[in-house]
C-alpha atoms as a PDB file:
ATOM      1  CA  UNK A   1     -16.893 -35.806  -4.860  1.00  0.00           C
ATOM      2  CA  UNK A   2     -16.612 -36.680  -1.337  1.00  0.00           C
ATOM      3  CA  UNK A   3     -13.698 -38.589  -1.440  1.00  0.00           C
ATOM      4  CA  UNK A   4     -11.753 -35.879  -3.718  1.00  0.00           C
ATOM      5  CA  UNK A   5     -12.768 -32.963  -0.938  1.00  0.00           C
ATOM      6  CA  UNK A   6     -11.228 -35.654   1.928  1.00  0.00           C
ATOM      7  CA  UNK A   7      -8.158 -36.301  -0.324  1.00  0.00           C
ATOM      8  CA  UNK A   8      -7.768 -32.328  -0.699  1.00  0.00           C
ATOM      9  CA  UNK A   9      -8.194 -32.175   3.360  1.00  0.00           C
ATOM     10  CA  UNK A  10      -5.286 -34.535   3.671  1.00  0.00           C
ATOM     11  CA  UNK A  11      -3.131 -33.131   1.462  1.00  0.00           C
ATOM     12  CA  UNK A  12      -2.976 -30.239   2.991  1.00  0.00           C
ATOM     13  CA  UNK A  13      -3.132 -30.976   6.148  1.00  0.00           C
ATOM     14  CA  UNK A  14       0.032 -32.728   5.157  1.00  0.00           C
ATOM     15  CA  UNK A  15       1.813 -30.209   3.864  1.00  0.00           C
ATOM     16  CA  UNK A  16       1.063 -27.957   6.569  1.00  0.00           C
ATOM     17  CA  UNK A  17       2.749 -30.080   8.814  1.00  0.00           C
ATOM     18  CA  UNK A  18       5.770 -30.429   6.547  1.00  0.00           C
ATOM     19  CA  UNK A  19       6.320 -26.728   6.406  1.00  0.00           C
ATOM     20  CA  UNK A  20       5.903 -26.627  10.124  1.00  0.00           C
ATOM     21  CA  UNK A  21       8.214 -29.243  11.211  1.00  0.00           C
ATOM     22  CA  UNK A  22      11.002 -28.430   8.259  1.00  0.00           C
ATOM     23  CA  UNK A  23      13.555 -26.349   8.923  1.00  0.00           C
ATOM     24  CA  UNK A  24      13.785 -22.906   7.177  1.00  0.00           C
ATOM     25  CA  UNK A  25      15.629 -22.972   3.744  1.00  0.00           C
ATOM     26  CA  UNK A  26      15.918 -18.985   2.676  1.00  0.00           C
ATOM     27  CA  UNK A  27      19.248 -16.958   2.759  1.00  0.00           C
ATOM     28  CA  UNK A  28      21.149 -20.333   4.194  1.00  0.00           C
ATOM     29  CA  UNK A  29      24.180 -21.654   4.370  1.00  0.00           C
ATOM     30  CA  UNK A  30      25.261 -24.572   2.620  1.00  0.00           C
ATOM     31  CA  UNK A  31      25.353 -27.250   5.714  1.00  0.00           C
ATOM     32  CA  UNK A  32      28.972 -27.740   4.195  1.00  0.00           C
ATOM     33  CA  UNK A  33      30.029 -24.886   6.239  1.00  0.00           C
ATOM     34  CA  UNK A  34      31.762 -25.248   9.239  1.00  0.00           C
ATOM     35  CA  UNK A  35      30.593 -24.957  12.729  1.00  0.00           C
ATOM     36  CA  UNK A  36      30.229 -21.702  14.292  1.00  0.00           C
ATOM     37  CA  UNK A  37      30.132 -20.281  10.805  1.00  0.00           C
ATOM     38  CA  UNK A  38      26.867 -18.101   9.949  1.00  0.00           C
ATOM     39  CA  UNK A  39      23.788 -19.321   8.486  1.00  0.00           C
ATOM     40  CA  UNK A  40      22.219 -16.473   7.265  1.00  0.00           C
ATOM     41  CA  UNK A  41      23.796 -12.490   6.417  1.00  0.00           C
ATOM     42  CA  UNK A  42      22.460  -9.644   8.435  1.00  0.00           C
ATOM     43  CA  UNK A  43      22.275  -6.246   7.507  1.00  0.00           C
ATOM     44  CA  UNK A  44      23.451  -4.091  10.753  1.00  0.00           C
ATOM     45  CA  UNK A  45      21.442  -1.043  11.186  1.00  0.00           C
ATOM     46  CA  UNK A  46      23.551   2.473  10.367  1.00  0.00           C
ATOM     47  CA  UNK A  47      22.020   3.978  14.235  1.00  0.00           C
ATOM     48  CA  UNK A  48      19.965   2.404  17.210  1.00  0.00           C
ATOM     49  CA  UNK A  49      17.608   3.590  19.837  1.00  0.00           C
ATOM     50  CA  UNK A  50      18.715   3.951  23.180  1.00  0.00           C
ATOM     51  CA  UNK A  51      16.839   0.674  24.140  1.00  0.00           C
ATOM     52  CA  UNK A  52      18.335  -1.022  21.239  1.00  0.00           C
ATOM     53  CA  UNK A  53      21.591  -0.248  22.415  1.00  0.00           C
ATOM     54  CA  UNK A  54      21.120  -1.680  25.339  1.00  0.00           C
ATOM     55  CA  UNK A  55      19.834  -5.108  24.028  1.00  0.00           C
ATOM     56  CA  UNK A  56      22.539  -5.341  22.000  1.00  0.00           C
ATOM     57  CA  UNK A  57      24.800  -5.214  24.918  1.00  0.00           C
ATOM     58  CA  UNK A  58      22.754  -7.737  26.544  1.00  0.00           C
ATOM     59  CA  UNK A  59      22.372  -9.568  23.394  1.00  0.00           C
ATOM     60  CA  UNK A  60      25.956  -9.699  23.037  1.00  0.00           C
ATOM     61  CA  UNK A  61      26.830 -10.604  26.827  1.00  0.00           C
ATOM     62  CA  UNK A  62      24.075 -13.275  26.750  1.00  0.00           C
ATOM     63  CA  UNK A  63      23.149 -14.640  23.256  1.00  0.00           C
ATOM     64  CA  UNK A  64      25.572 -14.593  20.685  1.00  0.00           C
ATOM     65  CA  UNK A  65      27.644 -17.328  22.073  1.00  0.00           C
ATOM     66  CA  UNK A  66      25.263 -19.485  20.612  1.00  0.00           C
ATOM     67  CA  UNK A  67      23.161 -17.570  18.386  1.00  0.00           C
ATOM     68  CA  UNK A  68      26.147 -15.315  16.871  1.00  0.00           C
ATOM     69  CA  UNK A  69      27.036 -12.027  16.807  1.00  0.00           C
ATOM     70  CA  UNK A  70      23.836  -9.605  15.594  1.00  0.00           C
ATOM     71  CA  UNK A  71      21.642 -13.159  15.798  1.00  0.00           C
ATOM     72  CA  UNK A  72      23.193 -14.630  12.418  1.00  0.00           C
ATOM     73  CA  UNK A  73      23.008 -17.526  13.938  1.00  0.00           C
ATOM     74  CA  UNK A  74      25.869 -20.357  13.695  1.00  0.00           C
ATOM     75  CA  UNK A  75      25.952 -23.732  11.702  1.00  0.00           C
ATOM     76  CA  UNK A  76      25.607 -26.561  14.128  1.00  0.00           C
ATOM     77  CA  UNK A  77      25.232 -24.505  17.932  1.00  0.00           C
ATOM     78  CA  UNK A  78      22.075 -22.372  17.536  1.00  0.00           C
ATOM     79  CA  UNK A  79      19.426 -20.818  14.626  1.00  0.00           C
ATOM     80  CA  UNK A  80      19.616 -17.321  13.714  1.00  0.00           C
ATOM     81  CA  UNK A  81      16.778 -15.427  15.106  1.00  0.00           C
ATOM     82  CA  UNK A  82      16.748 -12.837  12.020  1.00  0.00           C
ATOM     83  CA  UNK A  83      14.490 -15.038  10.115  1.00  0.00           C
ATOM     84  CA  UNK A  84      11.214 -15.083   9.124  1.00  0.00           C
ATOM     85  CA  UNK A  85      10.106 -17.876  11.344  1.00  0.00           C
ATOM     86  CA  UNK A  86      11.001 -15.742  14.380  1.00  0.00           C
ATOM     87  CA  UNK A  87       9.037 -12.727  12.562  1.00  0.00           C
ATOM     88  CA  UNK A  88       6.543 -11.458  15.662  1.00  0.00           C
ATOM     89  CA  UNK A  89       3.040 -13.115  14.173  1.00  0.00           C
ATOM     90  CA  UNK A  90       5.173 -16.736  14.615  1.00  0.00           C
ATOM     91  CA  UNK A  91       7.147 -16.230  17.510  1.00  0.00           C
ATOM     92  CA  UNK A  92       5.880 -13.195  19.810  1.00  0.00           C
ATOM     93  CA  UNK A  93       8.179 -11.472  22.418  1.00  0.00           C
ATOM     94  CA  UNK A  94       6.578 -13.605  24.902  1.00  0.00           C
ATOM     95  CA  UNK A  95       8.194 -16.772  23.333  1.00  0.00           C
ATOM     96  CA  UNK A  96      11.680 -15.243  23.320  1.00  0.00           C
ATOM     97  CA  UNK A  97      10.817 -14.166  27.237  1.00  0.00           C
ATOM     98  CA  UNK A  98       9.879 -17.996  27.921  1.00  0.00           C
ATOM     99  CA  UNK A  99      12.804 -19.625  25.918  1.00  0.00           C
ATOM    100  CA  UNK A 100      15.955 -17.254  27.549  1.00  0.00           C
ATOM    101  CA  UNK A 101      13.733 -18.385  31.142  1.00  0.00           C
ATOM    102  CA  UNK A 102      12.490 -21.930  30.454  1.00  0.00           C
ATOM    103  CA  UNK A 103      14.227 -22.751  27.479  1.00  0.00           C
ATOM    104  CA  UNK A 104      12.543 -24.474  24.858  1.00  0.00           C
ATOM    105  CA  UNK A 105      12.374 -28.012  23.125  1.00  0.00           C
ATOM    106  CA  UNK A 106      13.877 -27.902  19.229  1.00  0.00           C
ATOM    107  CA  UNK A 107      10.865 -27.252  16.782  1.00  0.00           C
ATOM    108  CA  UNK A 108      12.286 -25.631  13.921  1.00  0.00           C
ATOM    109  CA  UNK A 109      15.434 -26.455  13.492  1.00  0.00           C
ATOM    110  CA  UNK A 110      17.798 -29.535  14.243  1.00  0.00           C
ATOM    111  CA  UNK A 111      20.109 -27.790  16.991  1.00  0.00           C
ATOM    112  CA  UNK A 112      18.512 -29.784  19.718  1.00  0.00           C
ATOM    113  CA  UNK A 113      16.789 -27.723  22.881  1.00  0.00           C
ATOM    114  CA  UNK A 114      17.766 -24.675  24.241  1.00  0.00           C
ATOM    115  CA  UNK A 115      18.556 -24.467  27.776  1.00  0.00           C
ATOM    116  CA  UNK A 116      17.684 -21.580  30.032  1.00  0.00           C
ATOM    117  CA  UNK A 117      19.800 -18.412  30.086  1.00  0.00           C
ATOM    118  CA  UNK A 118      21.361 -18.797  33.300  1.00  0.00           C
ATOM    119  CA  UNK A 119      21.355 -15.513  35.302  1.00  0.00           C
ATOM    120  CA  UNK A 120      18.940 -13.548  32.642  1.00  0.00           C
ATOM    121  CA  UNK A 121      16.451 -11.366  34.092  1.00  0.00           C
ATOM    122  CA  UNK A 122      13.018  -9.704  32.585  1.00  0.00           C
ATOM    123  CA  UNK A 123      15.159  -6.455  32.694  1.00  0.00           C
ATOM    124  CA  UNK A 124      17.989  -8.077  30.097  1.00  0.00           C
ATOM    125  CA  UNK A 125      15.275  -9.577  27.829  1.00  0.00           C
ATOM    126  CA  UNK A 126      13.348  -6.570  27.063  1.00  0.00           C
ATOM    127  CA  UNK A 127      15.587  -4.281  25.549  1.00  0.00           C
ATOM    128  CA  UNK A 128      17.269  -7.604  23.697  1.00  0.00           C
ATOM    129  CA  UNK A 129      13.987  -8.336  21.797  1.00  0.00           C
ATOM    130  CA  UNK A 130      14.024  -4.228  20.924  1.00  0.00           C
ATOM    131  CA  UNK A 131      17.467  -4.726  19.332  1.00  0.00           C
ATOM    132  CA  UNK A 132      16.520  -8.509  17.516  1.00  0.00           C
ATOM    133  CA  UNK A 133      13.279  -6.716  16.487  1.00  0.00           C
ATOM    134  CA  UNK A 134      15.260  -3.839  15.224  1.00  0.00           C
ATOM    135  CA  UNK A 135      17.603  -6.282  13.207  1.00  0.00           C
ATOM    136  CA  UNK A 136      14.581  -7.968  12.063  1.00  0.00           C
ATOM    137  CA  UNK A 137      13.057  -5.111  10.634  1.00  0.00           C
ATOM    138  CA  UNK A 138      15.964  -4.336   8.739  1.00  0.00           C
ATOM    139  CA  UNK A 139      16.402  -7.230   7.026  1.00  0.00           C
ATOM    140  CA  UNK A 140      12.561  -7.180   6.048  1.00  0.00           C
ATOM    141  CA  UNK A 141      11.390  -9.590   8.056  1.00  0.00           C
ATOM    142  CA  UNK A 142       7.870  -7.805  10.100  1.00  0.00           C
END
């Protein structure tokens, strides 16, 4: 009994780590694509918030030459953020705020590290994680 309660243990201990290490799979691209092309489709809200707005000006000025326009993310530069993994019980606005200052090691996916965003301020990244939120939430993912 025991040893089939340890066994269970490892198993899933095991697959827990697989899921967290493996890349995300839903609403992909075929890696066949091309670089630069997007990995997943986004669904562009109709209206947005003032604050949205202005994140998606920022976003635009300071993200999507790596993570594509409206955060689809691109085949072989950078993830998209509208994905589940970046949903806000994962990956809280304070681990956007650290990776566009620090950047962060890869963890997810196989892009490699992302540097800092050179010249981004607290006052760009707020209203940037309103509009990636907003995108998020419009594509169900929150």
């Amino acid at each position: 009994m025991k040893k089939a309660v340890v066994l269970v243990i490892i198993l899933g201990a095991l697959y827990a780590g697989y899921t967290y290490v493996s890349p995300p799979k839903a609403k992909t691209t075929q890696h066949t694509e091309a670089k630069g092309s997007a990995i997943v489709d986004v669904i562009v809200p109709d209206t947005l918030t003032p604050i949205e707005a202005i994140g998606k000006v920022a976003f635009n000025a300071k993200c999507a030459s790596c993570h594509g326009p409206n955060a689809h993310g691109q085949q072989d530069v950078a993830p998209p953020l509208i994905h589940k993994i970046y949903e806000p019980n994962h990956h809280g606005d304070l681990a956007f705020e650290r990776a566009a200052i620090l950047g962060v090691k890869a963890h997810h996916w196989p892009f490699g590290n992302m540097p800092p965003i050179e010249g981004i301020t607290q006052a760009d990244i707020t209203p940037i994680i309103a509009y990636v939120r907003r995108l998020q939430r419009e594509n169900g993912i929150l």
